[in-house]
Protein backbone atom coordinates (compact mmCIF):
# COMPACT_ATOMS: atom_id res chain seq x y z
CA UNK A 1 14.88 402.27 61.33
CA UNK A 2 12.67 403.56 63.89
CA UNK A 3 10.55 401.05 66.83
CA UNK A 4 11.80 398.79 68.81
CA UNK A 5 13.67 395.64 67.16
CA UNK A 6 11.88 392.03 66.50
CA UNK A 7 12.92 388.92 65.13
CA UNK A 8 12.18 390.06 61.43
CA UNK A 9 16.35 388.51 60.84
CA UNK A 10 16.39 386.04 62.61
CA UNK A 11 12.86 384.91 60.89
CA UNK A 12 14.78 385.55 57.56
CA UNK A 13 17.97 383.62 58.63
CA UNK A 14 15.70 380.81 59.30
CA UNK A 15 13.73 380.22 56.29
CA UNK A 16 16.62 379.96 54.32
CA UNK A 17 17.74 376.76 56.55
CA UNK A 18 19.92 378.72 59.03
CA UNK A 19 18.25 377.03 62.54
CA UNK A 20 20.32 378.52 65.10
CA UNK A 21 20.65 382.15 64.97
CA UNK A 22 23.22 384.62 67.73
CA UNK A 23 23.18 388.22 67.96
CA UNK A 24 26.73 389.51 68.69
CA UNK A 25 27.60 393.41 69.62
CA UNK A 26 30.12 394.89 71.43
CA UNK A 27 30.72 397.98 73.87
CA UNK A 28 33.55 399.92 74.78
CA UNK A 29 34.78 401.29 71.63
CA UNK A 30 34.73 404.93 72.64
CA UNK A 31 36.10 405.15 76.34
CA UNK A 32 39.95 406.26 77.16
CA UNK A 33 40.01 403.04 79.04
CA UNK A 34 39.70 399.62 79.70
CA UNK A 35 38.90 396.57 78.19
CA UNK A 36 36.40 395.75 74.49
CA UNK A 37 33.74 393.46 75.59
CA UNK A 38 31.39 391.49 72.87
CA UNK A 39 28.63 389.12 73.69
CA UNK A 40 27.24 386.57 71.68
CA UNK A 41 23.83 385.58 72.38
CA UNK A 42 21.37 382.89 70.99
CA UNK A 43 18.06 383.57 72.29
CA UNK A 44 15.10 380.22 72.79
CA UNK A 45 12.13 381.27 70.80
CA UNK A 46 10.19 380.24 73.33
CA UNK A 47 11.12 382.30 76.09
CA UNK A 48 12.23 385.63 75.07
CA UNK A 49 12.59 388.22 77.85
CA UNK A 50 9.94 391.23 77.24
CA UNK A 51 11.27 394.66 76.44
CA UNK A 52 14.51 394.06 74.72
CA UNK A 53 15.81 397.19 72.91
CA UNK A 54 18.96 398.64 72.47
CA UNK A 55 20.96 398.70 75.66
CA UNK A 56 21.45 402.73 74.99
CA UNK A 57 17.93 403.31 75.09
CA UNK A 58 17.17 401.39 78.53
CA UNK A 59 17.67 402.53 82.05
CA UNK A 60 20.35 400.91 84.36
CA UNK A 61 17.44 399.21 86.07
CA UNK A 62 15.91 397.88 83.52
CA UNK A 63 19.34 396.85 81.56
CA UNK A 64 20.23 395.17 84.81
CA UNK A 65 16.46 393.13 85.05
CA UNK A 66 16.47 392.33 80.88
CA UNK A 67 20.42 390.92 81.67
CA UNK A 68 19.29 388.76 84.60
CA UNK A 69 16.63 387.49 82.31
CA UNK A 70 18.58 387.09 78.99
CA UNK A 71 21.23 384.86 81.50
CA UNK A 72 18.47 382.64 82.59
CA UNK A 73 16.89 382.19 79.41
CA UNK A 74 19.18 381.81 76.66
CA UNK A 75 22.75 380.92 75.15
CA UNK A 76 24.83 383.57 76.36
CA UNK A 77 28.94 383.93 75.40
CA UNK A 78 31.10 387.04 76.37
CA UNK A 79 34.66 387.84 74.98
CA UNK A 80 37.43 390.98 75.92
CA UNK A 81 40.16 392.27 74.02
CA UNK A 82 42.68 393.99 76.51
CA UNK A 83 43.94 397.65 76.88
CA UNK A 84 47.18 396.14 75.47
CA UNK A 85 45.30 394.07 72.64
CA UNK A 86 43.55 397.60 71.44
CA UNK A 87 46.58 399.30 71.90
CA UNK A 88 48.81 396.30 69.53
CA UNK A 89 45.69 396.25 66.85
CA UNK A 90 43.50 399.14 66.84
CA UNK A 91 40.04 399.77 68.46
CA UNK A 92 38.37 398.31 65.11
CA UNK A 93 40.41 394.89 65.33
CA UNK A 94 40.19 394.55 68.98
CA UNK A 95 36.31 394.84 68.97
CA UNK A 96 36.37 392.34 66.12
CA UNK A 97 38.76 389.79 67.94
CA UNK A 98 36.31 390.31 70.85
CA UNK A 99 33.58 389.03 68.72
CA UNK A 100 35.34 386.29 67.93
CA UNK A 101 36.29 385.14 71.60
CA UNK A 102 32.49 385.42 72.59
CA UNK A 103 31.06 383.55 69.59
CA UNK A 104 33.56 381.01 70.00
CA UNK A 105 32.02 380.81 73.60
CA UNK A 106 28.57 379.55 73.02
CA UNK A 107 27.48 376.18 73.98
CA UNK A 108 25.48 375.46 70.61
CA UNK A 109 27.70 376.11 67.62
CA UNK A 110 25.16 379.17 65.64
CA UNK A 111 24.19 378.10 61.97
CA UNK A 112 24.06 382.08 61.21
CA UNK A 113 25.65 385.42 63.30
CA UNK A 114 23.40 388.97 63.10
CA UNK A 115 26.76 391.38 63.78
CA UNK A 116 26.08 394.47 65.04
CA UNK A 117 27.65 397.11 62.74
CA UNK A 118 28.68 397.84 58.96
CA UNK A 119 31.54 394.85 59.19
CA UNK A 120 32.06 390.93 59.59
CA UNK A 121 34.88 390.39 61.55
CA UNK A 122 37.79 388.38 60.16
CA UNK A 123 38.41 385.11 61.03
CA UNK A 124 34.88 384.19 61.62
CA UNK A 125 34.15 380.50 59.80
CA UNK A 126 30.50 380.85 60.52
CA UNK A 127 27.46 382.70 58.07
CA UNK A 128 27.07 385.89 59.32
CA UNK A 129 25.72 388.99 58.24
CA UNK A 130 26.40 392.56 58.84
CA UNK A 131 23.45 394.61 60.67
CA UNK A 132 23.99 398.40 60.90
CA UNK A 133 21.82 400.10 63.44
CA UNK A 134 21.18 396.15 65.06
CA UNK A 135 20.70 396.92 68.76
CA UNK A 136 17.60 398.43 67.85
CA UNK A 137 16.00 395.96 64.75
CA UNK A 138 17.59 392.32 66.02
CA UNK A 139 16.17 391.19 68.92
CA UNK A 140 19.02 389.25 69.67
CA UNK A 141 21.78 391.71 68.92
CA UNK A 142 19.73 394.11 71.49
CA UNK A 143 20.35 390.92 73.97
CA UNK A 144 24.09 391.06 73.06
CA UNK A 145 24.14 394.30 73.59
CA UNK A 146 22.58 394.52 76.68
CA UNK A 147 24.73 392.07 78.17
CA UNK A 148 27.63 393.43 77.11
CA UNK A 149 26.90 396.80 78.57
CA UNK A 150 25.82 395.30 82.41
CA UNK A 151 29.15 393.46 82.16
CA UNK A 152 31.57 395.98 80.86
CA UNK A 153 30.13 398.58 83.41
CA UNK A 154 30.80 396.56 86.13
CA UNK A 155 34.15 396.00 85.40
CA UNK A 156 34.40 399.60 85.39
CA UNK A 157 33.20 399.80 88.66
CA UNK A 158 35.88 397.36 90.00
CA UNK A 159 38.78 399.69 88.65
CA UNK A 160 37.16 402.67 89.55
CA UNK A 161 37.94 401.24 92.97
CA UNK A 162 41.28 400.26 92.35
CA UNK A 163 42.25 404.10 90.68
CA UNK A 164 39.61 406.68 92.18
CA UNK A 165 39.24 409.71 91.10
CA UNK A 166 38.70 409.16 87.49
CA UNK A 167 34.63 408.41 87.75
CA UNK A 168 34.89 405.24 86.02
CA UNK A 169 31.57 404.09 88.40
CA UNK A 170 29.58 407.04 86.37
CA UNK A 171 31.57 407.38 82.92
CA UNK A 172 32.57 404.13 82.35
CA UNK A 173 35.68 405.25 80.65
CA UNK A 174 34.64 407.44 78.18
CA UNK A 175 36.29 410.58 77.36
CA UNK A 176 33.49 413.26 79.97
CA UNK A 177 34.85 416.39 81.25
CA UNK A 178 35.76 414.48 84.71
CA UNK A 179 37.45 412.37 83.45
CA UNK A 180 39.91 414.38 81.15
CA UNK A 181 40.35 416.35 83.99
CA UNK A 182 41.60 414.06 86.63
CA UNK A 183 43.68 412.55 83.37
CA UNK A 184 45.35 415.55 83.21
CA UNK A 185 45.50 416.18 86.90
CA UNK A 186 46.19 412.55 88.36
CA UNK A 187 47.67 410.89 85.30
CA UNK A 188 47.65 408.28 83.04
CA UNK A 189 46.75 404.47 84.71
CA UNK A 190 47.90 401.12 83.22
CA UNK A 191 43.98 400.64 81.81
CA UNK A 192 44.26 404.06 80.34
CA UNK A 193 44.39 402.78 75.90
CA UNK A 194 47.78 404.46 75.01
CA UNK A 195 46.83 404.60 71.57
CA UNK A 196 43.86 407.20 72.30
CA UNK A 197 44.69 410.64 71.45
CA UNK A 198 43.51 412.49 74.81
CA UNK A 199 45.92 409.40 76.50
CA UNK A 200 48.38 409.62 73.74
CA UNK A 201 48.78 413.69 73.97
CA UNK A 202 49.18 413.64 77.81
CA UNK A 203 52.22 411.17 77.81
CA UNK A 204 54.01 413.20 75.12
CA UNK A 205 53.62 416.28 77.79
CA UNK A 206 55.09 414.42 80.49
CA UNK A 207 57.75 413.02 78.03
CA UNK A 208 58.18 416.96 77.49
CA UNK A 209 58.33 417.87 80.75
CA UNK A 210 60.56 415.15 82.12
CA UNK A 211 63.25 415.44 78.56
């Protein structure tokens, strides 16, 4: 499970007919806050950007460089699931319906999708196969992932300016002392998953308080 990933599935995918092969991953399944995003992405053989690994693995530089070149370069697709839409499902569901939205997205129907993870999400009418541990042994699932991560981290940013105080620009949402501190201190925001137990447990309190 160890090195950096290659095109050992993709290779595989293609011998047995399947021509057009996307990576797909998502990010955002652990922060308080904030949308699911998923990207599907369909790399050209010929013109693969040098260095792809997991996105968790790279600098923000570098993610940020690899992204810019994975734009240029290949078939790229991204799809959200809202706060409410995680909220209404479940993180699980959401991330899947994400999925969905970005592989529906791509200009070249895929023949075969590499999904990052231990399940196919429902719904999806296309071959696809299940790759745990696939940001770091697909390269294109460490594409998807990459772009993913640049995106959903700038989005981030934007509502860290919109509700300061929460260090969305550093945490991106997830559940760091700061930011379960200024939840508890400043409150609970509308991109704040209500669902989420640290978000969940602070609402009942002010319910509490308030009753």
């Amino acid at each position: 499970m160890s090195g950096n990933p290659d095109l050992s599935f993709e290779t595989a995918a293609q011998t047995r007919g399947l021509q057009n092969v996307a990576g797909v991953d998502e990010v955002g399944r652990g922060p308080l806050c904030g949308p699911v995003l998923a990207a599907a992405v369909r790399l050209d053989p010929a013109c693969i950007p040098d260095g792809l690994n997991d996105s968790k693995k790279l600098t923000a530089r570098r993610r940020e460089a690899l992204f810019e070149a994975i734009m240029a370069s290949a078939d790229v697709a991204v799809g959200e699931a809202s706060v409410a839409e995680i909220d209404e499902h479940n993180i699980l569901r959401a991330s899947h319906i994400a999925m969905c939205r970005a592989v529906a997205g791509l200009a070249m129907v895929p023949d075969h999708l590499l999904i990052d993870g231990n399940l196919i999400p429902r719904g999806l009418t296309i071959s696809a196969e299940a790759v745990v541990k696939g940001d770091s042994r697909s390269m294109s699932i460490a594409a998807a992932s990459i772009v993913a991560k640049v995106l959903r981290d700038r989005i981030m940013v934007d509502l860290a300016q919109q509700h300061p105080g929460y260090g969305w620009e550093r945490n991106a949402g997830y559940p760091t002392k700061d930011h379960l501190e200024a939840l508890r201190n400043l409150g609970v925001t509308p991109h704040h998953r209500r669902s989420f137990k640290p978000v969940h447990n602070i609402l009942c309190q002010v319910k509490t308080i308030s009753a």
